[in-house]
C-alpha atoms as a PDB file:
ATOM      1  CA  UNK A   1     116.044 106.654 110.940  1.00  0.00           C
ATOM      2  CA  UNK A   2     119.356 108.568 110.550  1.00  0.00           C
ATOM      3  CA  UNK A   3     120.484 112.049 112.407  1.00  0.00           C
ATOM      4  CA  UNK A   4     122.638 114.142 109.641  1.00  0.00           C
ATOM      5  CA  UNK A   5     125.734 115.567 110.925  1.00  0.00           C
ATOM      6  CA  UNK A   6     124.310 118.837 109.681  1.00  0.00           C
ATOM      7  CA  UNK A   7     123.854 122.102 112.091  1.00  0.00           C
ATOM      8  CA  UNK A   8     121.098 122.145 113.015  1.00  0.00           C
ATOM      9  CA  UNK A   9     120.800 118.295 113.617  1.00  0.00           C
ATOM     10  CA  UNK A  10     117.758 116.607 111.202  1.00  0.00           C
ATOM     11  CA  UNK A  11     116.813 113.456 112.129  1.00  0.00           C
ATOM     12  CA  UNK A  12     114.743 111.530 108.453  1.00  0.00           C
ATOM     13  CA  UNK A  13     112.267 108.917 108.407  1.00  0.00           C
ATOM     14  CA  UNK A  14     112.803 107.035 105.135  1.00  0.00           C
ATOM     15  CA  UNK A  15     109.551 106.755 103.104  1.00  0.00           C
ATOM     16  CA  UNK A  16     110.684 102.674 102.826  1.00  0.00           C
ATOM     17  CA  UNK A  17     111.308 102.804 106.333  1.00  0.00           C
ATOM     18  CA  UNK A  18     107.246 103.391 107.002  1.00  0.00           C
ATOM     19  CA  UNK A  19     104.596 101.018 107.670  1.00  0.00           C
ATOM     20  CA  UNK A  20     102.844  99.591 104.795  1.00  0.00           C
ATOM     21  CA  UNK A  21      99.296  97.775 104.176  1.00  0.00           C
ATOM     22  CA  UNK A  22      97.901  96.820 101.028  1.00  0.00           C
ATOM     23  CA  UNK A  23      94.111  95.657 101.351  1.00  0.00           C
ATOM     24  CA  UNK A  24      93.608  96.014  97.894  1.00  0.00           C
ATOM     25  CA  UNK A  25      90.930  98.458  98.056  1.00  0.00           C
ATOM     26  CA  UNK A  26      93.337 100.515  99.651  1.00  0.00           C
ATOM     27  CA  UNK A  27      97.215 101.224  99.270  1.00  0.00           C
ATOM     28  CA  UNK A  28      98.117 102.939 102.628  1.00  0.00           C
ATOM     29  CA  UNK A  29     101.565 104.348 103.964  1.00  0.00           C
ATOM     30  CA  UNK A  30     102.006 105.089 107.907  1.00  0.00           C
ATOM     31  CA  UNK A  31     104.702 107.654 109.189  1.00  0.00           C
ATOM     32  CA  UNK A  32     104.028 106.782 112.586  1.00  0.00           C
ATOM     33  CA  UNK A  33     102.273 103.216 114.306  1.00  0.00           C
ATOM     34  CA  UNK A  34      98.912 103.119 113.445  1.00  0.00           C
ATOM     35  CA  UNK A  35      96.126 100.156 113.172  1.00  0.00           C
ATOM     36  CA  UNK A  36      98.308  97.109 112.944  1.00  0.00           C
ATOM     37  CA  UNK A  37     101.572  98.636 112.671  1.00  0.00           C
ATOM     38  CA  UNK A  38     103.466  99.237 115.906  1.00  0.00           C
ATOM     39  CA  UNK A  39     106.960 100.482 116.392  1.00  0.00           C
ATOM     40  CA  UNK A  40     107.437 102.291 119.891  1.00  0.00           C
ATOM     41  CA  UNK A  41     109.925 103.838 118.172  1.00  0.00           C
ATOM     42  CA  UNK A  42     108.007 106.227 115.947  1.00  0.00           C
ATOM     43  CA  UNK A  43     104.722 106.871 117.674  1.00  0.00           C
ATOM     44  CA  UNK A  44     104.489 110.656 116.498  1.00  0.00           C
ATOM     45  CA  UNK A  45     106.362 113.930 116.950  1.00  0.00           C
ATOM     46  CA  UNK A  46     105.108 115.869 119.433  1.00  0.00           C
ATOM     47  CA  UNK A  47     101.339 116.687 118.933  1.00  0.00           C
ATOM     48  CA  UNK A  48     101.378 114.893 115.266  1.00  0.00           C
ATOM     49  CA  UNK A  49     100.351 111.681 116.139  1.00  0.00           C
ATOM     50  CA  UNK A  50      99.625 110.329 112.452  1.00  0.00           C
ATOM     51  CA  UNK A  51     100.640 110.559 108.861  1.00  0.00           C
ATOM     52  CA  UNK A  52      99.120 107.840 106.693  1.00  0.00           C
ATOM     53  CA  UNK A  53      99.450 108.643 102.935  1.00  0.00           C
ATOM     54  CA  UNK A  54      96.208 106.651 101.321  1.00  0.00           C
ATOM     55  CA  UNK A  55      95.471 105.301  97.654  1.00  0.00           C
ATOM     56  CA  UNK A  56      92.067 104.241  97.705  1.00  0.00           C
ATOM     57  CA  UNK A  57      90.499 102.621  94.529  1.00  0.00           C
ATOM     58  CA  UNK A  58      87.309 103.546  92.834  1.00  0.00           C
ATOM     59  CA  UNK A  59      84.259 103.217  94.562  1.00  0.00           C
ATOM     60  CA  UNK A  60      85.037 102.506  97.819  1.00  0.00           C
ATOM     61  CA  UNK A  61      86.488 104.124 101.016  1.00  0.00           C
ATOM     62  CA  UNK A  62      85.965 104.158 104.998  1.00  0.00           C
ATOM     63  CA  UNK A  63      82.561 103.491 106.251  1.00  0.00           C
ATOM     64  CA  UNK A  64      81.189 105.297 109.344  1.00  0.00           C
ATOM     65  CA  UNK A  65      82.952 104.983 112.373  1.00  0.00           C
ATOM     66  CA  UNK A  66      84.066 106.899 115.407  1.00  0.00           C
ATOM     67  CA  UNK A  67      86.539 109.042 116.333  1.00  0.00           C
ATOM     68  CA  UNK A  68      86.791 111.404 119.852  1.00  0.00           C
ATOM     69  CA  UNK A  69      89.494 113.740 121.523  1.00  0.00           C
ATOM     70  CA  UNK A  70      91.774 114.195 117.615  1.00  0.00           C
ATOM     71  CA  UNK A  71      92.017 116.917 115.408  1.00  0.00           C
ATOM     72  CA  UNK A  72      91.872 114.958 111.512  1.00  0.00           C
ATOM     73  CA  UNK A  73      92.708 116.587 108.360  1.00  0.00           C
ATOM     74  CA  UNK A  74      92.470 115.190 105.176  1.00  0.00           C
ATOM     75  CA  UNK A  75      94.640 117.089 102.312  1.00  0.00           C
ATOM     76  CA  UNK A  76      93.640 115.938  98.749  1.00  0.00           C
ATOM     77  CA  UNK A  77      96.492 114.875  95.994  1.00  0.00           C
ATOM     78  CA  UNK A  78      94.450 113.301  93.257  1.00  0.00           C
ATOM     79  CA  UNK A  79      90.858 112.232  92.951  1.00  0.00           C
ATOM     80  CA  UNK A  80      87.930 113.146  94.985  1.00  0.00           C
ATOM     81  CA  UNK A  81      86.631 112.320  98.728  1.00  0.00           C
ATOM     82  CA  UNK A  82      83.229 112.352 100.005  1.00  0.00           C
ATOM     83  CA  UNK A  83      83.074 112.978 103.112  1.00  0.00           C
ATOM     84  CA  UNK A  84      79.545 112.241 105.845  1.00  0.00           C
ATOM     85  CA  UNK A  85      79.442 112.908 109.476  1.00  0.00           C
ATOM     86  CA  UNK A  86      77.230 112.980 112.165  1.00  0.00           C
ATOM     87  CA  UNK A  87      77.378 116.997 112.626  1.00  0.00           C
ATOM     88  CA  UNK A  88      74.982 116.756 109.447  1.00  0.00           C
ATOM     89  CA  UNK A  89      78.448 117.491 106.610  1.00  0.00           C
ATOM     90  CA  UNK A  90      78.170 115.714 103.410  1.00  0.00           C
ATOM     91  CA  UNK A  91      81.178 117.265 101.362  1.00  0.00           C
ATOM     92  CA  UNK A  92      83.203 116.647  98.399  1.00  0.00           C
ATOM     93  CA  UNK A  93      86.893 118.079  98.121  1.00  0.00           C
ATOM     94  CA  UNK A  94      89.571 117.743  95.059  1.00  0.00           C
ATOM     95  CA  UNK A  95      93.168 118.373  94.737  1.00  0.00           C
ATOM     96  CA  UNK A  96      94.514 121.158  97.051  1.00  0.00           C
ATOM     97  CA  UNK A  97      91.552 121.264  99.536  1.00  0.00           C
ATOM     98  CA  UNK A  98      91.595 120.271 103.041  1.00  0.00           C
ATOM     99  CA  UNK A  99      89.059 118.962 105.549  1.00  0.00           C
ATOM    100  CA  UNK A 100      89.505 119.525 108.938  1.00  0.00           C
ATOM    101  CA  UNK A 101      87.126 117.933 111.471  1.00  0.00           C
ATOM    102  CA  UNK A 102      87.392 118.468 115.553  1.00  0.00           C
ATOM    103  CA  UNK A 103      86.361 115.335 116.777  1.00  0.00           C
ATOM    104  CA  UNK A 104      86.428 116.285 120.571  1.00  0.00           C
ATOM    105  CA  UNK A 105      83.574 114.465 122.682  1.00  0.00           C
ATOM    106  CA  UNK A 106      83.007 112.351 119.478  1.00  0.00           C
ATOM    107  CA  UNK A 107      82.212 111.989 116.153  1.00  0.00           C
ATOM    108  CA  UNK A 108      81.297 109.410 113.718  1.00  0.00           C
ATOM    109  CA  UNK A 109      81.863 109.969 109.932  1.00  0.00           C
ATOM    110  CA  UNK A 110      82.854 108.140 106.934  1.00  0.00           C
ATOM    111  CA  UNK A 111      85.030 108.805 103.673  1.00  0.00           C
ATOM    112  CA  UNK A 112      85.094 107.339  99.998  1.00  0.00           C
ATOM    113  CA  UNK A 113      86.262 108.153  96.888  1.00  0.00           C
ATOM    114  CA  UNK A 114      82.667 108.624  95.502  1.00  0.00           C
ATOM    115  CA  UNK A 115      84.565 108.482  91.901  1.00  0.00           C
ATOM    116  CA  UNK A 116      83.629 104.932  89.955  1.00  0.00           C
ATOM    117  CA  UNK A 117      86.659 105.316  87.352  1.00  0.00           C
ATOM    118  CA  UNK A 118      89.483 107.417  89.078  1.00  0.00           C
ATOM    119  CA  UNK A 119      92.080 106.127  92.594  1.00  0.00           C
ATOM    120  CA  UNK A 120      91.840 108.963  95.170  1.00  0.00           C
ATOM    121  CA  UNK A 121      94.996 109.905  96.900  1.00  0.00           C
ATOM    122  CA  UNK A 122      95.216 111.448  99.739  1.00  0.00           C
ATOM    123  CA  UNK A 123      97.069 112.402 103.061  1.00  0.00           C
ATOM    124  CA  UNK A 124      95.345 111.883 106.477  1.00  0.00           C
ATOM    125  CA  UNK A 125      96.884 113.387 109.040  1.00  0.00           C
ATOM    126  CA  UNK A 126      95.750 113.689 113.128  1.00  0.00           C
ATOM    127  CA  UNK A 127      97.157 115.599 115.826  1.00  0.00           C
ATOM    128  CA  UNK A 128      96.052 115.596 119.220  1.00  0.00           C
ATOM    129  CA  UNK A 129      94.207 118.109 120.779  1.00  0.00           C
ATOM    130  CA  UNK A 130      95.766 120.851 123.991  1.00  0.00           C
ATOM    131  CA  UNK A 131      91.955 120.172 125.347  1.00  0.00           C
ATOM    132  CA  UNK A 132      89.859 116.708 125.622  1.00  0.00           C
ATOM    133  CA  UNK A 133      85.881 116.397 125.518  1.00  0.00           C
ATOM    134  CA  UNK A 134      85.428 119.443 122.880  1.00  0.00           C
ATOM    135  CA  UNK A 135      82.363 120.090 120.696  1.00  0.00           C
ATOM    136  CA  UNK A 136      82.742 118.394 117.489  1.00  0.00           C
ATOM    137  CA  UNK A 137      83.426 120.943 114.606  1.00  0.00           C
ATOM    138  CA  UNK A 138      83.554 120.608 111.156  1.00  0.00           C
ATOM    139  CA  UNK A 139      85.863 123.163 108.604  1.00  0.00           C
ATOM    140  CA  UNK A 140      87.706 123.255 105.325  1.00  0.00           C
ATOM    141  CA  UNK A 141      90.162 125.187 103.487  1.00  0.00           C
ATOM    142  CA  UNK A 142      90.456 125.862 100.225  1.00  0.00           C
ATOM    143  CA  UNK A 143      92.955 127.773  97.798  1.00  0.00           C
ATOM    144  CA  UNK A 144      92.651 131.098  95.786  1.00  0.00           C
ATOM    145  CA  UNK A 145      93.832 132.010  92.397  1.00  0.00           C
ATOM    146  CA  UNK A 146      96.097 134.455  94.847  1.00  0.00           C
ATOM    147  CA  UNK A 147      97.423 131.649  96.968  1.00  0.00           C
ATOM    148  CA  UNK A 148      98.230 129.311  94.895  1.00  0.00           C
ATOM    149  CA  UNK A 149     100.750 131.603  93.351  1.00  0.00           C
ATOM    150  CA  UNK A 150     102.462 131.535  96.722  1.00  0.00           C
ATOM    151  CA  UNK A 151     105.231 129.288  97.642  1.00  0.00           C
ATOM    152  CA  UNK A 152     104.424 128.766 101.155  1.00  0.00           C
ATOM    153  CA  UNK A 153     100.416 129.372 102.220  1.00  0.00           C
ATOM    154  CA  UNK A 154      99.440 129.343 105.775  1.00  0.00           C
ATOM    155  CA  UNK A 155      96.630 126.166 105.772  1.00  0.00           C
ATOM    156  CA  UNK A 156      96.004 125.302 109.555  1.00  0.00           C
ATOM    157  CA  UNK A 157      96.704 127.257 112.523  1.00  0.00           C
ATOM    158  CA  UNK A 158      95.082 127.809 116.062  1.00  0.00           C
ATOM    159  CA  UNK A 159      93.561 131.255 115.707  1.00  0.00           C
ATOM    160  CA  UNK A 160      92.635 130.953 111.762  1.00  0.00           C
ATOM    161  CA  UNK A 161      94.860 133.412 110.561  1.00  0.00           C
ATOM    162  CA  UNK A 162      95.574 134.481 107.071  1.00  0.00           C
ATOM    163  CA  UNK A 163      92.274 132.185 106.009  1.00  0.00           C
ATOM    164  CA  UNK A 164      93.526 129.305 107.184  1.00  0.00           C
ATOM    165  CA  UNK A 165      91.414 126.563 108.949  1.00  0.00           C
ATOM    166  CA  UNK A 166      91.716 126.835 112.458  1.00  0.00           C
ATOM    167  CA  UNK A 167      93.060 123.613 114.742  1.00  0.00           C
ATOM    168  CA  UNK A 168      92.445 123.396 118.665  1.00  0.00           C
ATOM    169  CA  UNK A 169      96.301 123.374 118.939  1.00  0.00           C
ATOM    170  CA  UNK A 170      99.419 125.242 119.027  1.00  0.00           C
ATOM    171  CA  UNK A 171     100.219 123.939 115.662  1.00  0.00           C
ATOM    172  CA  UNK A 172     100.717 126.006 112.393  1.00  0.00           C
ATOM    173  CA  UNK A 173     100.699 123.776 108.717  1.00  0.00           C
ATOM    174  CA  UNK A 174     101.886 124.758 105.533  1.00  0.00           C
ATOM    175  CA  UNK A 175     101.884 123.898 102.595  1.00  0.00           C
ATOM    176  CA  UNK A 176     104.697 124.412  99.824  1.00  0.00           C
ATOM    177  CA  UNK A 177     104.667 124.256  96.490  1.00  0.00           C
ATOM    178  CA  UNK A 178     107.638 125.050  94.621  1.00  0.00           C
ATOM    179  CA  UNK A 179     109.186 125.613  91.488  1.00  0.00           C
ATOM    180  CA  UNK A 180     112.447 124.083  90.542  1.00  0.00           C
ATOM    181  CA  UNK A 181     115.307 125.388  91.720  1.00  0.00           C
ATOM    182  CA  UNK A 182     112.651 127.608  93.895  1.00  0.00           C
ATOM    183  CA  UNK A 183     113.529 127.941  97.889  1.00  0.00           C
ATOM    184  CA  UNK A 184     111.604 128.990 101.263  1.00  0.00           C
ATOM    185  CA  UNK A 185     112.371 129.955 104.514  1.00  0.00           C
ATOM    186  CA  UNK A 186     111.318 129.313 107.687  1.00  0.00           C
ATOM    187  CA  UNK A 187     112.152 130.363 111.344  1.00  0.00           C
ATOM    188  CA  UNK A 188     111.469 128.515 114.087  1.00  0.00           C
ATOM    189  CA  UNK A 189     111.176 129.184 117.601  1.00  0.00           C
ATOM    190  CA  UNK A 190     112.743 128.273 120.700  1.00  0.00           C
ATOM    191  CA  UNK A 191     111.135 125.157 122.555  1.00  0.00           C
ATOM    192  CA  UNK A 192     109.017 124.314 119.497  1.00  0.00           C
ATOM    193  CA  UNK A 193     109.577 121.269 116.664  1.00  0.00           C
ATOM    194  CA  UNK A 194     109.669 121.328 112.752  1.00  0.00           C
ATOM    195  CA  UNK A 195     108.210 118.380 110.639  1.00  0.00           C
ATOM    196  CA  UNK A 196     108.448 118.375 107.124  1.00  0.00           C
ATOM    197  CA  UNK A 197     106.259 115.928 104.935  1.00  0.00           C
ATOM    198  CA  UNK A 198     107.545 115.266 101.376  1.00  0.00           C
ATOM    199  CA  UNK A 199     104.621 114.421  98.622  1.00  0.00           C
ATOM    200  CA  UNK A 200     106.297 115.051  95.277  1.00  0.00           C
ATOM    201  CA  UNK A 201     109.881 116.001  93.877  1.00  0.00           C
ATOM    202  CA  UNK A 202     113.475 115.739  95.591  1.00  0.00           C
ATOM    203  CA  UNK A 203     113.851 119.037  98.259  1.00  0.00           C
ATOM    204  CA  UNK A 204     116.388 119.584 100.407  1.00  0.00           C
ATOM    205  CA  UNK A 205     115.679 120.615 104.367  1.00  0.00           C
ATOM    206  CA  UNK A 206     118.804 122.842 105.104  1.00  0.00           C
ATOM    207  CA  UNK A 207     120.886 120.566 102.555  1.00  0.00           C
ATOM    208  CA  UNK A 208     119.365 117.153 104.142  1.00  0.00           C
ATOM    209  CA  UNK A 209     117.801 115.268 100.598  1.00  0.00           C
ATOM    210  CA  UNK A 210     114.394 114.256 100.937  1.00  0.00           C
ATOM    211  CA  UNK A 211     112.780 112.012  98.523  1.00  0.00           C
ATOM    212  CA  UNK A 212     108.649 111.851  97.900  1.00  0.00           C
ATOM    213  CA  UNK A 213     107.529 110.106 101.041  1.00  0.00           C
ATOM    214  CA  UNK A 214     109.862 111.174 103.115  1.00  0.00           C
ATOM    215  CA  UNK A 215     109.794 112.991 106.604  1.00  0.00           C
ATOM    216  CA  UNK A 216     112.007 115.071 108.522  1.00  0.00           C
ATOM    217  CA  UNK A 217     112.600 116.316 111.847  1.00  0.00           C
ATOM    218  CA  UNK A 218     114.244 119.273 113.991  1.00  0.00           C
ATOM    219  CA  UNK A 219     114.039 121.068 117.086  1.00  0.00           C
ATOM    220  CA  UNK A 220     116.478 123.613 117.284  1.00  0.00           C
ATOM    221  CA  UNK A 221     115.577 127.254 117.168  1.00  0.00           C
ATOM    222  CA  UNK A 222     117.054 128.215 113.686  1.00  0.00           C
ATOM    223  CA  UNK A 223     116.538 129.156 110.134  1.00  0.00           C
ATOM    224  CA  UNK A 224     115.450 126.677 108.007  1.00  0.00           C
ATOM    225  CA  UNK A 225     115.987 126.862 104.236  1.00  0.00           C
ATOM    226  CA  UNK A 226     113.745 123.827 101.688  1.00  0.00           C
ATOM    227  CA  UNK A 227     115.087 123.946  98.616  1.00  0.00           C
ATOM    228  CA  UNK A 228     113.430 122.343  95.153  1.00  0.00           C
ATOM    229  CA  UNK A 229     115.558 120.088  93.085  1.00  0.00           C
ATOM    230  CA  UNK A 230     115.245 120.144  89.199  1.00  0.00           C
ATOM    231  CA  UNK A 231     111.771 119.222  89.611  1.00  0.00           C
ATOM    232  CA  UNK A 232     108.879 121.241  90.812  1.00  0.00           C
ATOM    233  CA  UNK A 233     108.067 120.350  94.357  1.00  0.00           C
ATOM    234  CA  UNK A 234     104.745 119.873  97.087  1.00  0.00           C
ATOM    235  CA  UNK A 235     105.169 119.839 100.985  1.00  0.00           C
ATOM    236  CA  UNK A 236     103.517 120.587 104.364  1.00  0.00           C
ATOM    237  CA  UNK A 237     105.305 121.604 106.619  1.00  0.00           C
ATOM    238  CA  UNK A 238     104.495 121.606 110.305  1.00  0.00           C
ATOM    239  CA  UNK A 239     105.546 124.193 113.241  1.00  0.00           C
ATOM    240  CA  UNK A 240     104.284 121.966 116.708  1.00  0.00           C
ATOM    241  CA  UNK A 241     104.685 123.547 120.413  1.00  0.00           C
END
């Protein structure tokens, strides 16, 4: 991890630098520790307590098991997952749809890639939760013709605004998409942190580089510029009290 000498300060985590497992049946990337990767030094950034970017093969996936006091969303690259839970859900989402389940008091719930001929790829991400021992829930978002014109779209926030899914936390996601040579803004608030998740194509966080895989970090109250290279370009980014 690096801090640029850039105002305001950005502090990257490397895409190489992340945890790594490869069980075969599934490829899987970790931002922060999880399962049997451990570094005290990147346990999460504020509320986002994990980022694992998944490959999972044909025909397989996570069986049923639990999960209590997280908020888990699931945003779908490539292929399909089928998702079951105990609230009585049996879903499938594609490319550009999100899952979002409350698993508060506790939950148990499994996802596959129900596909027999096509990898699903995918981005599971949890952040905790400003109250424990909540009733499970169950939502999903999913894009319009209108919004997926749109640069930066709103996908997650705590009060469900502009259609997005709604998260027991003060955090607000978005997602980018952008054309090359295409840039958005953002403006962030005193006391709170920016996160920004690369998936495809080289962007640049206030001139910082950021490579597919790649995170970044900042918590100073400024303006924030991401820029596309010369290819077109997907993000979330994350606004966390």
């Amino acid at each position: 991890m690096k801090t640029t000498t850039s105002s305001p300060a950005i502090t990257v985590r490397a895409s190489a630098d992340r945890g790594h497992a490869n069980h075969g049946w599934l490829d899987t990337y970790h931002s922060f520790s999880f399962s049997s990767y451990y570094d005290p030094a990147h346990m999460g950034f504020r509320s986002l307590r994990v980022i694992n970017q998944d490959r999972i093969a044909p025909g397989v996936g996570f069986p049923t098991h639990p999960h209590r006091d997280m908020e888990i969303f699931s945003y779908v690259l490539e292929g399909t997952i089928g998702h079951q839970d105990s609230m009585g859900n049996a879903r499938e989402l594609r490319p550009g749809e999100i899952q979002l389940m409350s698993a508060g008091s506790g939950v148990t719930h499994s996802e596959v890639n129900p596909s027999q001929d096509d990898p699903l790829h995918l981005l599971q991400i949890w952040i905790e939760p400003n109250q424990l021992g909540l009733t499970p829930s169950y939502t999903e978002w999913h894009p319009t013709p209108e919004i997926e014109a749109r640069a930066k779209v709103l996908v997650i926030s705590p009060d469900g605004r502009e259609n997005s899914a709604r998260i027991h936390q003060d955090a607000f996601v978005y997602r980018l998409r952008l054309a090359p040579g295409e840039e958005v803004g953002h403006e962030l608030a005193a006391t709170r942190g920016l996160w920004l998740q690369a998936i495809a194509g080289d962007v640049r966080l206030n001139g910082t580089a950021l490579h597919p895989g790649d995170g970044a970090s900042a918590e100073e109250s400024h303006s924030y510029r991401i820029t596309a290279g010369d290819e077109a370009v997907e993000a979330l980014l994350f606004d966390l009290a």
